[in-house]
Protein backbone atom coordinates (compact mmCIF):
# COMPACT_ATOMS: atom_id res chain seq x y z
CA UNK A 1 15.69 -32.04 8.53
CA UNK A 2 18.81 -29.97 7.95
CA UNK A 3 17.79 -29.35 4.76
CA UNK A 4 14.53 -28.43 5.47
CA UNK A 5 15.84 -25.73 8.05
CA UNK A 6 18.13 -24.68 4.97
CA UNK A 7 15.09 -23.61 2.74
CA UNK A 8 12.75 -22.62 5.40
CA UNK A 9 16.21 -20.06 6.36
CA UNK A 10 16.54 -18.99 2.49
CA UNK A 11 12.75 -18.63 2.15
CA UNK A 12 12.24 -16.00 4.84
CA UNK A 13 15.54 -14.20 3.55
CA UNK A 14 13.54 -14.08 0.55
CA UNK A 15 10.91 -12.49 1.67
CA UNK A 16 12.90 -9.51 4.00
CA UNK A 17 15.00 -9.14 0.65
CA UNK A 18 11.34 -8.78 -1.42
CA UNK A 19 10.52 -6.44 1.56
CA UNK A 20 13.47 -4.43 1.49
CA UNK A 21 12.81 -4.04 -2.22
CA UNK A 22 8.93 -2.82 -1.87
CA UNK A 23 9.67 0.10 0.93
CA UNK A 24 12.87 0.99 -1.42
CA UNK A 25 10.12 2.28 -3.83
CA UNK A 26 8.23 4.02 -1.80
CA UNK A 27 8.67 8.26 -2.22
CA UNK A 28 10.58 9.54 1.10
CA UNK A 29 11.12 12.95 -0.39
CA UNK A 30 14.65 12.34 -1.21
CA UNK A 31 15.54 11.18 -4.75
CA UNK A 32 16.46 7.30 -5.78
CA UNK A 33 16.65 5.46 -8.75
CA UNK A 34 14.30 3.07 -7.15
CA UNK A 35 11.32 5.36 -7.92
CA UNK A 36 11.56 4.69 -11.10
CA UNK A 37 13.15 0.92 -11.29
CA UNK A 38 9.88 -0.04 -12.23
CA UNK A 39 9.18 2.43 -15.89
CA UNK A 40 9.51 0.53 -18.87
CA UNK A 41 10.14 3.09 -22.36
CA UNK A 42 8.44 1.70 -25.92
CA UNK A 43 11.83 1.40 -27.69
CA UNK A 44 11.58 0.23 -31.38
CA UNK A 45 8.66 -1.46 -30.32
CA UNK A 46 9.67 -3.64 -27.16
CA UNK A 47 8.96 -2.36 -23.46
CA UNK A 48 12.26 -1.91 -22.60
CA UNK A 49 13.28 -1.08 -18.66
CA UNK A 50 14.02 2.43 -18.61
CA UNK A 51 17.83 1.66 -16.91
CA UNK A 52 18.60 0.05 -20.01
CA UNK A 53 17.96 3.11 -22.47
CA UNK A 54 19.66 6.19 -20.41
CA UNK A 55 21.38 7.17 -18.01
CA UNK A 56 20.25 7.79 -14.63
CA UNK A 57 21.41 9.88 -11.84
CA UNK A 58 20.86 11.86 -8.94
CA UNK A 59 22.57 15.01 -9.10
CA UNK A 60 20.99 16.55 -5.69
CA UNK A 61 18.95 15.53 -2.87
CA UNK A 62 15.51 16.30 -4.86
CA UNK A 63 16.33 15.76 -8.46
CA UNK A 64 17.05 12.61 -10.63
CA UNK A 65 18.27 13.07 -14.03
CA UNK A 66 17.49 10.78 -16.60
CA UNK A 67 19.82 11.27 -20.11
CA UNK A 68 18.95 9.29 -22.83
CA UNK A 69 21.20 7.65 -24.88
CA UNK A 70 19.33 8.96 -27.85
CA UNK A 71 17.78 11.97 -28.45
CA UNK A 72 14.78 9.97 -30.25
CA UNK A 73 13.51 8.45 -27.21
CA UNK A 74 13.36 11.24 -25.10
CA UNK A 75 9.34 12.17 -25.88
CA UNK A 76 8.97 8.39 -25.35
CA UNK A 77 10.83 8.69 -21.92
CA UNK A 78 8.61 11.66 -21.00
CA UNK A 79 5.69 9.40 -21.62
CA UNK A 80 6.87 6.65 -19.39
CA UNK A 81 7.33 8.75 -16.88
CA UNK A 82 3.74 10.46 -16.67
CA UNK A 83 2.16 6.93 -17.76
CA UNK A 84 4.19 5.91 -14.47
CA UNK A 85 1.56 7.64 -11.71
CA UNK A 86 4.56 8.56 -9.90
CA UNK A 87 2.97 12.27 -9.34
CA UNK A 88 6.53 13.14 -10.94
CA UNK A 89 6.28 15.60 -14.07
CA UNK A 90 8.98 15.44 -16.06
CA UNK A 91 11.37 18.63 -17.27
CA UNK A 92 13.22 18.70 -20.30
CA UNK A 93 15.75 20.73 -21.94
CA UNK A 94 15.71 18.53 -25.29
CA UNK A 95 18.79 16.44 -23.79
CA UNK A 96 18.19 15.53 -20.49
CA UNK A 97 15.01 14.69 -18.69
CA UNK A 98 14.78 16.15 -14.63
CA UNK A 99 12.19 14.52 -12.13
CA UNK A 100 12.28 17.17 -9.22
CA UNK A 101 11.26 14.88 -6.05
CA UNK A 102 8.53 17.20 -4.15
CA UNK A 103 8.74 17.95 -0.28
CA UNK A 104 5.82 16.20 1.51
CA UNK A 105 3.67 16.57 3.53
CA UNK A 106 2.64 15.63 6.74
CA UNK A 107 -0.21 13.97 6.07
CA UNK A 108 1.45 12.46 3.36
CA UNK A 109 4.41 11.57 5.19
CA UNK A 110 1.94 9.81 7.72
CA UNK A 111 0.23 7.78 4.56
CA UNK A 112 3.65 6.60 3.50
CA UNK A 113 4.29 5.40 7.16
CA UNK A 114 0.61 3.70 7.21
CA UNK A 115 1.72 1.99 3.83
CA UNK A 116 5.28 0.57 5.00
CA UNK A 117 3.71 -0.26 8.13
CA UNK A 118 1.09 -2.45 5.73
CA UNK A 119 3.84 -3.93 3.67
CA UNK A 120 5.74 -4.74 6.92
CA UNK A 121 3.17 -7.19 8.03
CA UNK A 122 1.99 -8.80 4.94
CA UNK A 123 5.67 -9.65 5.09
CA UNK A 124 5.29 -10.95 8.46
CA UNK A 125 2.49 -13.16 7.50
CA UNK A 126 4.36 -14.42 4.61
CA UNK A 127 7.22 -15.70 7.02
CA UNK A 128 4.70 -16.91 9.16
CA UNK A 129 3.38 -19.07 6.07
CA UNK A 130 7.09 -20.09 5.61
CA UNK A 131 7.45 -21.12 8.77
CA UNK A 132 3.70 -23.44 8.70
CA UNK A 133 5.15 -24.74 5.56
CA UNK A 134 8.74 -25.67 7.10
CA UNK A 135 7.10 -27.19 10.48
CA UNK A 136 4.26 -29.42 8.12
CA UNK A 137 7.34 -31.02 6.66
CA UNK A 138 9.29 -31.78 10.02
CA UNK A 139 5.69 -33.34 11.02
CA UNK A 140 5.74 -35.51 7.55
CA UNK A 141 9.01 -36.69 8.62
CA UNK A 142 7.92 -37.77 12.46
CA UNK A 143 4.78 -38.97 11.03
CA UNK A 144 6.87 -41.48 8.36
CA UNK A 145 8.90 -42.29 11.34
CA UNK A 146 12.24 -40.33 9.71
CA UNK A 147 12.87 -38.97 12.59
CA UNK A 148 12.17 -39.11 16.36
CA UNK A 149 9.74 -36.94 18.60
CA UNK A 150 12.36 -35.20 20.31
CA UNK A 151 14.33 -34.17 16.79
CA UNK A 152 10.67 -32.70 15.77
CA UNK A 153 10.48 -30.85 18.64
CA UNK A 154 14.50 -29.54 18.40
CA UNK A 155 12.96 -28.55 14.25
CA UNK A 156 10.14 -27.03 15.31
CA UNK A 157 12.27 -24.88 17.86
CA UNK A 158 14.52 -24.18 15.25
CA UNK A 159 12.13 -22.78 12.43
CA UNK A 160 10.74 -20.23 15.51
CA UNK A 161 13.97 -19.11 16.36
CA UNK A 162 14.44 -18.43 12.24
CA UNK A 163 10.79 -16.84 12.40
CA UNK A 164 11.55 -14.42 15.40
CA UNK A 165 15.06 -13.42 13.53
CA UNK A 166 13.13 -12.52 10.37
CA UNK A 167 10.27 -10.80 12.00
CA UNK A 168 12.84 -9.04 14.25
CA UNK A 169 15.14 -7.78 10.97
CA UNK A 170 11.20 -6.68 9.43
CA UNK A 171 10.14 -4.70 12.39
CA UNK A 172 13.86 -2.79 12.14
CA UNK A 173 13.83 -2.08 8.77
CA UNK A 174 10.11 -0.78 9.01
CA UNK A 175 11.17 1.45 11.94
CA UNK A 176 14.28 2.74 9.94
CA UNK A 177 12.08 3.52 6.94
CA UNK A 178 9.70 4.70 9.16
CA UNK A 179 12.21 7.38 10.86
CA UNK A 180 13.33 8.39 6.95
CA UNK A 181 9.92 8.99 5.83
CA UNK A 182 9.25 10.88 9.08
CA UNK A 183 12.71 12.96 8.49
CA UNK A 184 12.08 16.58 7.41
């Protein structure tokens, strides 16, 4: 059962750590290199991540810079970027590439909330899921006689303290993000 309570534990960290990962993309109005973690750059024919072909940075609140480590792949940069539907246009001076990170709006800045708020609690529902999976197998071990009905009980109180931990460190994060977004 210990075990059990081990994955069911590493399982929901998963998930906040996927979480954490899907608002860090989301546009706030203040640059970060997570924007554009996800733009991959045709170099000498392979999709290659776009980290792994410049040089990324982020020079002032609004701007990231993006050198290349060869001047050849800068149009193909520039292409990654609009192909990207980031709503980012790219400016370049033939050595460096700058994505200027808009101010938004309030309506916007509502939408963004809206969407975190969405993420938040499909992540929810996947601990929830965990936490069905982790409690079927503590009943799979009463049911084969493994373990007594009191230890199922003591599991099953276990894997909902782990649940209400997880959902607890979701709704922060979410209200954190929430407060950024909302940040002028």
């Amino acid at each position: 059962m210990i075990e059990i309570l081990r994955e069911t534990e590493k399982r929901m960290l998963g998930a906040v750590e996927a979480f954490q990962a899907e608002l860090a993309k989301l546009r706030t109005g203040r640059a970060s290199l997570a924007i554009v973690d996800g733009i991959t750059v045709d170099y000498y024919g392979a999709q290659t991540p776009l980290n792994q072909v410049a040089t990324l940075s982020i020079p002032d609140p609004s701007t990231i810079t993006i050198a290349p480590w060869e001047p050849k792949v800068l149009a193909e940069i520039e292409k990654a970027v609009l192909r990207s539907n980031l709503g980012l246009t790219p400016n370049s001076d033939g050595r460096v590439i700058r994505l200027n990170i808009p101010a938004l709006t309030e309506e916007r800045r509502k939408d963004l909330v809206k969407v975190a708020h969405e993420v938040a609690e499909s992540s929810r529902n996947e601990i929830r899921q965990i936490r069905r999976e982790g409690n079927d197998r503590i009943k799979r071990l009463e049911k084969d006689r493994k373990i007594s009905e009191d230890d199922l009980r003591d599991g099953q109180e276990k894997v909902q303290k782990l649940t209400d931990t997880y959902v607890e460190k979701i709704a922060t994060i979410v209200k954190k993000k929430e407060q950024e977004i909302m940040e002028v």
